[in-house]
N, C-alpha and C. Protein backbone atom coordinates (compact mmCIF):
# COMPACT_ATOMS: atom_id res chain seq x y z
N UNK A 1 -66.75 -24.40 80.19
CA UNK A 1 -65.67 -23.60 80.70
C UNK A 1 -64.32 -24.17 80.25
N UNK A 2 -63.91 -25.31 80.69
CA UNK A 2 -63.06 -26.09 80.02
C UNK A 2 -63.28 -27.65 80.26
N UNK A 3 -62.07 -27.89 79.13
CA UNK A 3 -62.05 -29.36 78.54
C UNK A 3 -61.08 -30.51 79.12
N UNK A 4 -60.66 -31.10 79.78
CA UNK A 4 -60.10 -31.84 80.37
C UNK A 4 -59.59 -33.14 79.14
N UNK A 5 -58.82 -33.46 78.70
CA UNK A 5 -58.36 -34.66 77.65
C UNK A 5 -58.46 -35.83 79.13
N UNK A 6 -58.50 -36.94 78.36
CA UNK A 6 -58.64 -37.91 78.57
C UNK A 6 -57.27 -39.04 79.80
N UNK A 7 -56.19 -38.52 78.82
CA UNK A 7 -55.08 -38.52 79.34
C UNK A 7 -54.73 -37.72 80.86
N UNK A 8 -55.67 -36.78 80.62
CA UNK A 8 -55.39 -35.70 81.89
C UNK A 8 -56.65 -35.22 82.71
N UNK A 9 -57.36 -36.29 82.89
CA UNK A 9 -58.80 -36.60 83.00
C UNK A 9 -58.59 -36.18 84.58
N UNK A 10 -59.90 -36.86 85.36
CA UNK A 10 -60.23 -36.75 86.54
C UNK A 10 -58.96 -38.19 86.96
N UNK A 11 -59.09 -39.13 86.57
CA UNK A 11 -58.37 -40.07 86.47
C UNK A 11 -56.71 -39.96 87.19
N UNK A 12 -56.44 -39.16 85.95
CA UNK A 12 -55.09 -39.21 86.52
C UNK A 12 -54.33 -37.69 87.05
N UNK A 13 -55.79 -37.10 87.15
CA UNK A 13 -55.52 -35.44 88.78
C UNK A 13 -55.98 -36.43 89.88
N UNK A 14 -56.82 -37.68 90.26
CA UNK A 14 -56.58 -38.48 90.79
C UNK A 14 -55.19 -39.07 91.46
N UNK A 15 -54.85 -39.99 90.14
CA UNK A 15 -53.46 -40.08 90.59
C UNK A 15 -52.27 -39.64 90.96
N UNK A 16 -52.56 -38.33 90.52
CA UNK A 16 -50.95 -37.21 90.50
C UNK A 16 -51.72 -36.51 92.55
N UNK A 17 -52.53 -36.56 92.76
CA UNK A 17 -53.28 -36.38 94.18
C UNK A 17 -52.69 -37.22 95.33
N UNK A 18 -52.91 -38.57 94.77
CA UNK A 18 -52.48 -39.74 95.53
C UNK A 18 -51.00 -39.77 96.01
N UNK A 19 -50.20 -39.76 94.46
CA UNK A 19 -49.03 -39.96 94.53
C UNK A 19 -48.30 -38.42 95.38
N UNK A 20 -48.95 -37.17 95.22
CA UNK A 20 -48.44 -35.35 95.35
C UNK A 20 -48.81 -35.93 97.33
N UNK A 21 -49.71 -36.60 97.40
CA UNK A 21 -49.58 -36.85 99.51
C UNK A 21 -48.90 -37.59 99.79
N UNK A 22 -48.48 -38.54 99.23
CA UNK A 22 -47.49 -39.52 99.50
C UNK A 22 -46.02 -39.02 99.71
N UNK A 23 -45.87 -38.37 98.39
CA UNK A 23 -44.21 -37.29 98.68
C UNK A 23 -44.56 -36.55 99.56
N UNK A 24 -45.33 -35.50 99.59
CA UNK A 24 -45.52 -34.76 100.56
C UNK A 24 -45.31 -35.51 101.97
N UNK A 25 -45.48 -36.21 102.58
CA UNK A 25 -45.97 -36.83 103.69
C UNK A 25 -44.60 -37.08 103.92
N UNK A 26 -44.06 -37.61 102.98
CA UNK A 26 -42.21 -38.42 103.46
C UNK A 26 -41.25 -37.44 103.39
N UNK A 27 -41.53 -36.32 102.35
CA UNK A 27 -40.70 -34.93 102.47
C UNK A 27 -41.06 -33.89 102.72
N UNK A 28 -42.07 -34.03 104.08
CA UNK A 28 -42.44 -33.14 105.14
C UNK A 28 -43.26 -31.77 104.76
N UNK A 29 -44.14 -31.56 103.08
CA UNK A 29 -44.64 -30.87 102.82
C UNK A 29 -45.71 -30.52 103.61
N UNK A 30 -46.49 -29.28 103.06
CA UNK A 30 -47.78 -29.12 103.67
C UNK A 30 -48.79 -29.79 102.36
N UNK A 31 -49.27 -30.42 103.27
CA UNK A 31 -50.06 -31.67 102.61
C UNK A 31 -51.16 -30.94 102.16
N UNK A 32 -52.06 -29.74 102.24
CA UNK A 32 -53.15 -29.03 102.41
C UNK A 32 -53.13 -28.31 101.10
N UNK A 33 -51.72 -27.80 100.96
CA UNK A 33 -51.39 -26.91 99.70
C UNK A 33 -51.16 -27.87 98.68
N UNK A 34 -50.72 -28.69 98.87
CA UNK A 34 -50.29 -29.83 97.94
C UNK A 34 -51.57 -30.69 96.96
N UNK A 35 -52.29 -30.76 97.96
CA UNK A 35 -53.65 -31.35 97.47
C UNK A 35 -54.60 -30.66 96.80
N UNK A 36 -54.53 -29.06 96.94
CA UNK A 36 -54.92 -28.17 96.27
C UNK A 36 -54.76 -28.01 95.04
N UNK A 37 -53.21 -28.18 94.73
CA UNK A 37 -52.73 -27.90 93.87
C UNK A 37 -52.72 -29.01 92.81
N UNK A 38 -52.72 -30.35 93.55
CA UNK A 38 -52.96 -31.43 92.51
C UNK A 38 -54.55 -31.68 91.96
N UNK A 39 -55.24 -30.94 92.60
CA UNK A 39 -56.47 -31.19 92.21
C UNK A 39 -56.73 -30.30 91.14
N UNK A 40 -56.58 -29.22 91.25
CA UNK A 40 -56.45 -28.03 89.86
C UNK A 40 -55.37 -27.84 89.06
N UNK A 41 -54.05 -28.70 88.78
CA UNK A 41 -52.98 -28.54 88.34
C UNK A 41 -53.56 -28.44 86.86
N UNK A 42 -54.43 -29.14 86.37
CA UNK A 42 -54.72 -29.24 84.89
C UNK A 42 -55.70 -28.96 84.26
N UNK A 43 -56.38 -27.93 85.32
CA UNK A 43 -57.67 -27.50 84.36
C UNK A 43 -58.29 -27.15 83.44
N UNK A 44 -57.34 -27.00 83.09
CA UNK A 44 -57.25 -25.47 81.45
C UNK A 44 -55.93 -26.51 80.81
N UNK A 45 -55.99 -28.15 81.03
CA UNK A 45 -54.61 -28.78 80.35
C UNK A 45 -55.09 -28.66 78.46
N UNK A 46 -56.19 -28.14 77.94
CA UNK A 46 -55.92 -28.12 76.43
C UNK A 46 -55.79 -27.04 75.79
N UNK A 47 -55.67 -26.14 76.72
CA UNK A 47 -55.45 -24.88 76.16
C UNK A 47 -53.72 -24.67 76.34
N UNK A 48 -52.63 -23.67 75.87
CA UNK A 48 -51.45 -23.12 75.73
C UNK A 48 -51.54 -22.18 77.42
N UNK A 49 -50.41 -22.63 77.54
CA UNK A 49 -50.03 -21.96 78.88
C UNK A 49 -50.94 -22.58 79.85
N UNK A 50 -51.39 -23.65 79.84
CA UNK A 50 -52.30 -24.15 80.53
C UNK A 50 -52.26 -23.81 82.51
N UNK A 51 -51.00 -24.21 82.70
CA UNK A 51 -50.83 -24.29 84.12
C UNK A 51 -50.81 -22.97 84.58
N UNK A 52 -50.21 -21.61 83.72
CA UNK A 52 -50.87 -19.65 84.27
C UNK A 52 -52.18 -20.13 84.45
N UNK A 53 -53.02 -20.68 83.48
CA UNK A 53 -53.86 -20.32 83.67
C UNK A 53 -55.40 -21.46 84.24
N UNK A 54 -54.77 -22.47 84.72
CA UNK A 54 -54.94 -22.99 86.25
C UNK A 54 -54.68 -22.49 87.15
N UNK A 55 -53.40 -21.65 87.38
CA UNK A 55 -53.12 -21.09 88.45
C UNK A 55 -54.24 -19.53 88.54
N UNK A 56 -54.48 -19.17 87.76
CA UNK A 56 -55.60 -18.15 87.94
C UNK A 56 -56.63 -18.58 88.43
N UNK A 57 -57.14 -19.87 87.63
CA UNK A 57 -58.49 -20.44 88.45
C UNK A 57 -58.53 -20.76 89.45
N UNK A 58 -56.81 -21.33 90.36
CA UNK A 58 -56.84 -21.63 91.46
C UNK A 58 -57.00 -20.80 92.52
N UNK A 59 -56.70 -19.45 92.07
CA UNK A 59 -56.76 -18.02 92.95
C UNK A 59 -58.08 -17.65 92.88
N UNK A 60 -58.57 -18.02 91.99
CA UNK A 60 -60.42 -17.40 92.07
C UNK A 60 -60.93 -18.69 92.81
N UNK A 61 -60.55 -19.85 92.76
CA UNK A 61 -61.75 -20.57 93.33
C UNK A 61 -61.63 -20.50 94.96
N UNK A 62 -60.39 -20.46 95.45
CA UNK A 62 -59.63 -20.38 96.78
C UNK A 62 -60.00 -19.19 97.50
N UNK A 63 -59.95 -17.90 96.18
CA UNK A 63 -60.51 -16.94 97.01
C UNK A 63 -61.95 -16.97 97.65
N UNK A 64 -62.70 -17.69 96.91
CA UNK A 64 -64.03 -17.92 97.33
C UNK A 64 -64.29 -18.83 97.96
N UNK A 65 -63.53 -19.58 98.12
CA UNK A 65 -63.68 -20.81 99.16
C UNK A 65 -62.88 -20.37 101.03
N UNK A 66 -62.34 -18.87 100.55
CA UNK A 66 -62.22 -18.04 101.86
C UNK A 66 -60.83 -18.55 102.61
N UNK A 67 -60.02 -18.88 101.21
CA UNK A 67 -58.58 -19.26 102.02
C UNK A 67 -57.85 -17.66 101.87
N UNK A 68 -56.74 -17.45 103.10
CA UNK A 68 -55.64 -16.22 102.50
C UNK A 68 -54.80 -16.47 101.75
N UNK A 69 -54.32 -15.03 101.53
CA UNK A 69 -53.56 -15.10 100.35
C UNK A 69 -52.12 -15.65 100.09
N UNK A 70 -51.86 -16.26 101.18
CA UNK A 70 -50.27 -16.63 101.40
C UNK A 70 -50.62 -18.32 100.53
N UNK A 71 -51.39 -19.02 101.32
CA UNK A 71 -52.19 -20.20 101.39
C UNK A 71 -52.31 -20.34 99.33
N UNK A 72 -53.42 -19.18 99.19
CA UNK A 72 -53.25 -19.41 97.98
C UNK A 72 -52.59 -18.82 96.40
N UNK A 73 -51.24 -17.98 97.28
CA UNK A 73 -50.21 -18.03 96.24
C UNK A 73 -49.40 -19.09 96.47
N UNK A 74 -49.28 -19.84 97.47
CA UNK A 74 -48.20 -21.14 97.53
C UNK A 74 -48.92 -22.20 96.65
N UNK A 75 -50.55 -22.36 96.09
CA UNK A 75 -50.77 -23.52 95.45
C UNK A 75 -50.86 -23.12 94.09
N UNK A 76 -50.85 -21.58 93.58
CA UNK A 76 -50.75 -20.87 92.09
C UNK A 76 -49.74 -21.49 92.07
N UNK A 77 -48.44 -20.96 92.73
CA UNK A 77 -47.11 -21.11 92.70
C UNK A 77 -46.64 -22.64 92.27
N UNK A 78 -47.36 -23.63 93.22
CA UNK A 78 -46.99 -25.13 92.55
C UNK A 78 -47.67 -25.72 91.41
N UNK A 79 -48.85 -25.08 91.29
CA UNK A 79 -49.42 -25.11 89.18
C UNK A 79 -48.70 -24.75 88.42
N UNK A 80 -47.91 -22.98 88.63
CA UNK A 80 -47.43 -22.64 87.58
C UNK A 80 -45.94 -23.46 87.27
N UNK A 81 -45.43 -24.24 88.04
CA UNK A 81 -44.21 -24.86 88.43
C UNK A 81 -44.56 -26.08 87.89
N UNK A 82 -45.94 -26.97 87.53
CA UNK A 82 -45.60 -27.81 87.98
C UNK A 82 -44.96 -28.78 86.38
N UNK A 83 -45.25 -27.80 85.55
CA UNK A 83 -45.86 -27.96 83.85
C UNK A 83 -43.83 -28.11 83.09
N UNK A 84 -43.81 -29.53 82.08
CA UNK A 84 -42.69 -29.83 81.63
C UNK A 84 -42.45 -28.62 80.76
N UNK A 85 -43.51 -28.29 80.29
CA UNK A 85 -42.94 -27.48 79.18
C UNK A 85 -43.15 -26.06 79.44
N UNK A 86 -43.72 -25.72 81.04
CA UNK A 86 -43.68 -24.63 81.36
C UNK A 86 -42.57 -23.92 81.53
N UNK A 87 -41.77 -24.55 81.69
CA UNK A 87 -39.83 -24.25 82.14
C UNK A 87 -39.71 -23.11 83.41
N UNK A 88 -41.09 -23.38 84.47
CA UNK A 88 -40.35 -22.38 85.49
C UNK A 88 -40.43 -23.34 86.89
N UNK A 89 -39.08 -22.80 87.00
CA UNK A 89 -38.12 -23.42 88.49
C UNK A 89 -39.49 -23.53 89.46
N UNK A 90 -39.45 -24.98 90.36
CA UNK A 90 -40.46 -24.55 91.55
C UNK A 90 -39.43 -23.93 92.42
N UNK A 91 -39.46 -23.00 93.28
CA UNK A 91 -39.55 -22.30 94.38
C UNK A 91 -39.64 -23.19 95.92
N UNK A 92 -40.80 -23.79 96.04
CA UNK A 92 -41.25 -24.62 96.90
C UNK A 92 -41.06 -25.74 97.03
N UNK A 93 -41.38 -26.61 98.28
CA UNK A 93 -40.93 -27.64 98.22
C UNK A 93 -42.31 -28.38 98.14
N UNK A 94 -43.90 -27.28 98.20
CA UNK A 94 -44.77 -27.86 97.66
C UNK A 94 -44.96 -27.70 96.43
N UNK A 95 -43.99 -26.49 95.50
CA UNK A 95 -44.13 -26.86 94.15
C UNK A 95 -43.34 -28.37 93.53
N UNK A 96 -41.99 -28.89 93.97
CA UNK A 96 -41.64 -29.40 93.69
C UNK A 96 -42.05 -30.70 93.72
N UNK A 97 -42.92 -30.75 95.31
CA UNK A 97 -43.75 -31.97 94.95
C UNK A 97 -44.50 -32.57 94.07
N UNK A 98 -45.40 -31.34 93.54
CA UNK A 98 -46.33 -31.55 93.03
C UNK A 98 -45.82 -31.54 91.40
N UNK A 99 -44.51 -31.09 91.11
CA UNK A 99 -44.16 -31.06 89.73
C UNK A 99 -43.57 -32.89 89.66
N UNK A 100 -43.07 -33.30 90.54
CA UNK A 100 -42.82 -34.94 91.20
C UNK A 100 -43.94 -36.06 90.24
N UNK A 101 -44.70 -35.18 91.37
CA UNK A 101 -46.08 -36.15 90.98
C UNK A 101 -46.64 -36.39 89.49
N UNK A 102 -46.34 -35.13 89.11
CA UNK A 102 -47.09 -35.52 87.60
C UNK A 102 -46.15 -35.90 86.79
N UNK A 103 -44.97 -35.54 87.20
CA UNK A 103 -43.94 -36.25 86.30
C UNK A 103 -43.79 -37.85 86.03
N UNK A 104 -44.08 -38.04 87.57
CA UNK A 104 -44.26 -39.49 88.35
C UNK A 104 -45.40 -40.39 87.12
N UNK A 105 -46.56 -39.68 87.12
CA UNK A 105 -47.70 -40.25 86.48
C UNK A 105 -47.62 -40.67 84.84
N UNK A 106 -46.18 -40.02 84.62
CA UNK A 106 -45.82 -39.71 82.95
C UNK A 106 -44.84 -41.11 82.38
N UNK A 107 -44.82 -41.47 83.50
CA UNK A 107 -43.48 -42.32 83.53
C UNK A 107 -43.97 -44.07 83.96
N UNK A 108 -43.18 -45.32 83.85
CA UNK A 108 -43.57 -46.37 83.78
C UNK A 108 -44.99 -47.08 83.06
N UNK A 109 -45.68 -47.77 83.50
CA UNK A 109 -46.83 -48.55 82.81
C UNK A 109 -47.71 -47.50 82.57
N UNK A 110 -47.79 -46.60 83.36
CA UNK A 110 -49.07 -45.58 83.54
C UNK A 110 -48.41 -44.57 82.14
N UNK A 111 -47.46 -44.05 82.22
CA UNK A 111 -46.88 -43.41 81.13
C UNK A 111 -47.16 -44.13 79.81
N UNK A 112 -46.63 -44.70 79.77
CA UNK A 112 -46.99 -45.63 78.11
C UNK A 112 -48.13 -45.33 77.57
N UNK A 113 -49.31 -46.06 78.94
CA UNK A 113 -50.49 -45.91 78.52
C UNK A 113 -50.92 -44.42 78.11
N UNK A 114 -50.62 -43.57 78.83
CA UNK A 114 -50.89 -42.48 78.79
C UNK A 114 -50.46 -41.54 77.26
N UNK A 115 -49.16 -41.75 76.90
CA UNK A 115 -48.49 -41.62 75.95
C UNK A 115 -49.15 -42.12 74.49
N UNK A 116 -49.69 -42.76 74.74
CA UNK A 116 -50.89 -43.59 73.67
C UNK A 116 -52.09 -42.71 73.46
N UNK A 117 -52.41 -42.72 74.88
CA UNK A 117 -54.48 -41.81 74.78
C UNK A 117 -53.82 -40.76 74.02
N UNK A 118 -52.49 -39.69 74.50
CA UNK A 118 -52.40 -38.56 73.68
C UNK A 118 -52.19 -38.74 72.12
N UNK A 119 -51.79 -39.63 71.81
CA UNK A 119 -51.23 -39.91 71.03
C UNK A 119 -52.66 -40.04 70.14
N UNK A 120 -53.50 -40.77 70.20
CA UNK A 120 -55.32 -41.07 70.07
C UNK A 120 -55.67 -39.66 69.95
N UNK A 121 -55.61 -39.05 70.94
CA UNK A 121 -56.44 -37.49 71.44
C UNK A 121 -55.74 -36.74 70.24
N UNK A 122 -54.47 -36.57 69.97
CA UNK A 122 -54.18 -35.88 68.89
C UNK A 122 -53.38 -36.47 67.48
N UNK A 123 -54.19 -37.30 66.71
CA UNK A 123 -53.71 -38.02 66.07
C UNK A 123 -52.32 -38.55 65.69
N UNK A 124 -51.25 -38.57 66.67
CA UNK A 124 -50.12 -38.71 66.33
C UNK A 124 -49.82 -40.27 65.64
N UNK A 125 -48.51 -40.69 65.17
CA UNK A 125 -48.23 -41.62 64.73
C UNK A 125 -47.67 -42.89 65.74
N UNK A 126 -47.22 -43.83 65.78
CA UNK A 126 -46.48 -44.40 66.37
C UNK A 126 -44.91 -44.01 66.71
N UNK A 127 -44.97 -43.52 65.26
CA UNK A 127 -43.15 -42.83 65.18
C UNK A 127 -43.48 -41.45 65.96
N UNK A 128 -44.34 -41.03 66.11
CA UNK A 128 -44.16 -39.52 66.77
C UNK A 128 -44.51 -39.96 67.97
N UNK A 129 -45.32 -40.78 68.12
CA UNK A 129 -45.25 -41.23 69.70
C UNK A 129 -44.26 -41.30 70.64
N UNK A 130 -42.92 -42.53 69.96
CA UNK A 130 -41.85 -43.14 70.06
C UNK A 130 -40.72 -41.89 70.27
N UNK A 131 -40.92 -40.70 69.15
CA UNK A 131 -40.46 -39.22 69.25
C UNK A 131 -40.54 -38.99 70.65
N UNK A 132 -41.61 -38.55 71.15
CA UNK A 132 -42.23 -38.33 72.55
C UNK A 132 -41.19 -38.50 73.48
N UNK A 133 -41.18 -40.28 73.39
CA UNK A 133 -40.23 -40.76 74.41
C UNK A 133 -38.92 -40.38 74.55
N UNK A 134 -38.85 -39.78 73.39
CA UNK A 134 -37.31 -39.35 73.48
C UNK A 134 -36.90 -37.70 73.75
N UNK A 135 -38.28 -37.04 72.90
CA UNK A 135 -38.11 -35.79 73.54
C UNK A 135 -38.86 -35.21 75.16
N UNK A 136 -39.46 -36.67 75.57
CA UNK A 136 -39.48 -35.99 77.07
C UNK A 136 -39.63 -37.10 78.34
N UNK A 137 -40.62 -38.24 77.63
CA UNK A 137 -40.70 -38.91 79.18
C UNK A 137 -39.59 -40.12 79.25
N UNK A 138 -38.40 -39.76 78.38
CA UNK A 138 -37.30 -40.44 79.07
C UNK A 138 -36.16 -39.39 79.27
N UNK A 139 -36.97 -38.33 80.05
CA UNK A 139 -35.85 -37.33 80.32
C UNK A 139 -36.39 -37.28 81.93
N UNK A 140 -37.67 -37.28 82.18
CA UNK A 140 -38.34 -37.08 83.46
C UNK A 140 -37.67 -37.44 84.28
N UNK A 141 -37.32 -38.72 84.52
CA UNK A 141 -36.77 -39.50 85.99
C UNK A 141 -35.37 -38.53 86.27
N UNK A 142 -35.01 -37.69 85.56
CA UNK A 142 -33.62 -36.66 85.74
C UNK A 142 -34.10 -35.37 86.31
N UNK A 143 -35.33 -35.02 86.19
CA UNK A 143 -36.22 -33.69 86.40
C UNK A 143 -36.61 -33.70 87.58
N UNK A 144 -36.84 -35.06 88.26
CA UNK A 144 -37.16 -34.83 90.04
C UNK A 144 -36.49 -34.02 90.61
N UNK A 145 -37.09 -33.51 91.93
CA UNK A 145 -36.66 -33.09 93.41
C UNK A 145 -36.78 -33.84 94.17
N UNK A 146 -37.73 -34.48 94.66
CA UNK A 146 -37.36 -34.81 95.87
C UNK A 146 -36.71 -36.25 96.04
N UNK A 147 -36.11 -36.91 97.18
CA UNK A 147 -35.68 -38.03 97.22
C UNK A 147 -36.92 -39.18 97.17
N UNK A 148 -37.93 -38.93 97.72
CA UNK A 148 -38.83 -39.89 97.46
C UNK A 148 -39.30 -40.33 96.18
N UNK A 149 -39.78 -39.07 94.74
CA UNK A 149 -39.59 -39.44 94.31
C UNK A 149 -38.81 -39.78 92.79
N UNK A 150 -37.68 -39.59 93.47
CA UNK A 150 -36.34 -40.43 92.85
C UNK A 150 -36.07 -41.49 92.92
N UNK A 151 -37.01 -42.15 94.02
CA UNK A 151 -36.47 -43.56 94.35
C UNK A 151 -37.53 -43.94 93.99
N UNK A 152 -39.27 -43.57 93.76
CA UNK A 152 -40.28 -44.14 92.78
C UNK A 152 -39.77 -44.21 91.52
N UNK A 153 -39.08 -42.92 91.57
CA UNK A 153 -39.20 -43.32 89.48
C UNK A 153 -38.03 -44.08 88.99
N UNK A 154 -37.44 -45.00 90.22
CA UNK A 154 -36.43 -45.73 89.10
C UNK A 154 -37.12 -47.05 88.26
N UNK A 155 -37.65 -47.62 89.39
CA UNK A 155 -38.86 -49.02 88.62
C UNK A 155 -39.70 -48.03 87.27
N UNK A 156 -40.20 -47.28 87.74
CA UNK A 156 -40.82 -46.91 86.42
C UNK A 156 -40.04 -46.20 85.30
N UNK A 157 -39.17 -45.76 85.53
CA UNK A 157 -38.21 -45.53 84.34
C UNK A 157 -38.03 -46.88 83.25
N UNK A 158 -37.48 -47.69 84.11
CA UNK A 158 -37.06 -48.69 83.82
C UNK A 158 -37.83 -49.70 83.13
N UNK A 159 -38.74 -50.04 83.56
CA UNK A 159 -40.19 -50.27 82.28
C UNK A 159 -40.29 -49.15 81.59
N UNK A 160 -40.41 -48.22 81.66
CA UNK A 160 -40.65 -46.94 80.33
C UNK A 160 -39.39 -47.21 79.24
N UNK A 161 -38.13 -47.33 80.10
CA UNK A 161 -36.89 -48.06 78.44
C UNK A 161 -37.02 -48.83 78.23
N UNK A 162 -37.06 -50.00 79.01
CA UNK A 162 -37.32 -51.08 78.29
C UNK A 162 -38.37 -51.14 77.19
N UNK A 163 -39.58 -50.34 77.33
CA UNK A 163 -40.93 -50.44 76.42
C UNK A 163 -40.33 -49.32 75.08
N UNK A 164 -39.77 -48.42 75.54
CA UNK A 164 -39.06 -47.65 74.50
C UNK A 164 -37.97 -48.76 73.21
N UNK A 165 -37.31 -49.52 74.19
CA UNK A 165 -36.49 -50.11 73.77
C UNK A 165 -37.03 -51.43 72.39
N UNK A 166 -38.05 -51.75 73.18
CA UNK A 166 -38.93 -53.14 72.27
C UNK A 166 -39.53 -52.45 71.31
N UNK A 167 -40.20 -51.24 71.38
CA UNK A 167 -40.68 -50.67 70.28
C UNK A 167 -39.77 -50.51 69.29
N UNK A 168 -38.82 -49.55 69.56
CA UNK A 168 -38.05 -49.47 68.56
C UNK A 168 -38.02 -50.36 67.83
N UNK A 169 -36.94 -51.42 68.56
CA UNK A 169 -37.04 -52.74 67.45
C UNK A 169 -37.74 -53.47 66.45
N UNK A 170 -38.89 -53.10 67.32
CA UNK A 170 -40.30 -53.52 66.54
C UNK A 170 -40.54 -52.24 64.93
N UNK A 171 -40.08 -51.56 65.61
CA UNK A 171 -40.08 -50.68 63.96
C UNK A 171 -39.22 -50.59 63.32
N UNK A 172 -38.19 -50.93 63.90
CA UNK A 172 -36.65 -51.19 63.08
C UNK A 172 -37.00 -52.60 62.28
N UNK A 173 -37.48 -53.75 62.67
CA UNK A 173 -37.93 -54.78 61.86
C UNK A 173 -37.10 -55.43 62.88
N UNK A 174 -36.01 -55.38 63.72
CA UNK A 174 -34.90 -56.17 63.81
C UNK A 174 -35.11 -57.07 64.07
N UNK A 175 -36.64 -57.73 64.55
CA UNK A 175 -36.70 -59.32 65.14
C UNK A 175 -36.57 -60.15 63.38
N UNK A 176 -36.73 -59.50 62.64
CA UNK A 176 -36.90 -60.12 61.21
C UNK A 176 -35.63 -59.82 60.00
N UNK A 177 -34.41 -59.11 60.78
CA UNK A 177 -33.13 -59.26 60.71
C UNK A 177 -32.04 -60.27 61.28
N UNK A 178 -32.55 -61.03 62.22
CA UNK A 178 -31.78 -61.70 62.78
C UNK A 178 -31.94 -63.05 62.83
């Protein structure tokens, strides 16, 4: 049915789970929708338009699992929201969580690493890797909502430049300029 990458494994809908109750919990979400939504946010992550069409699966599986329909347009609603390159506004403050969370997961030690498997998964270079960082996960920590986590992603920002930062150099040669 579908393919799950590695990067966007059980692993880390895991982690974006963990981290999507944690905000939730401190910025008073409904924790129920939230968890829903982090659990199916990436089902369909290798296909184009991935998160429409998570959010479809999330309406068929919900419908059969006998939730209403309010219940499960609020967790479509935080899939289709939750995606960087989806470019649509969350609405909610359980979309926003949950767009938090995975942003959250993109960013510091876990990011890097992560930034790598894709990088593996679709043969990119080091230099297009390094690209990456510049065309998105050192834009993230600016993309939050909520205050919680704004105040997670400064430590992990902050290892994510710094690691941005050493690389560079490292391909600039500059330790062997000076």
């Amino acid at each position: 049915m579908f393919r799950i990458f590695v990067a966007h494994g059980d692993d880390h809908v895991l982690r974006v789970l963990e981290i999507a109750r944690f905000i939730a919990l401190k910025e008073g979400a409904d924790i129920e929708i939230v968890s829903k939504a982090a659990l199916l946010h990436d089902s369909f992550r290798n296909e184009e338009k991935h998160a429409l069409k998570a959010a479809d699966f999330a309406r068929k599986v919900l419908r059969e699992e006998g939730y209403g329909e309010e219940f499960i347009e609020a967790v479509a609603h935080a899939i289709e929201a939750h995606s960087f390159s989806g470019k649509m506004e969350p609405r909610t403050l359980e979309a926003k969580v949950l767009s938090d969370a995975d942003k959250l997961d993109a960013i510091g030690a876990m990011g890097v690493a992560r930034a790598f498997i894709v990088a593996g998964e679709k043969g990119r270079s080091i230099e297009e890797t390094v690209k990456h960082f510049e065309e998105k996960l050192l834009k993230l920590k600016d993309l939050l909502y909520t205050d919680t986590a704004k105040k997670l992603a400064e430590k992990r920002h902050e290892f994510l430049k710094k690691f941005y930062e050493e690389i560079k150099r490292d391909l600039e040669f500059e330790d062997l300029r000076n």
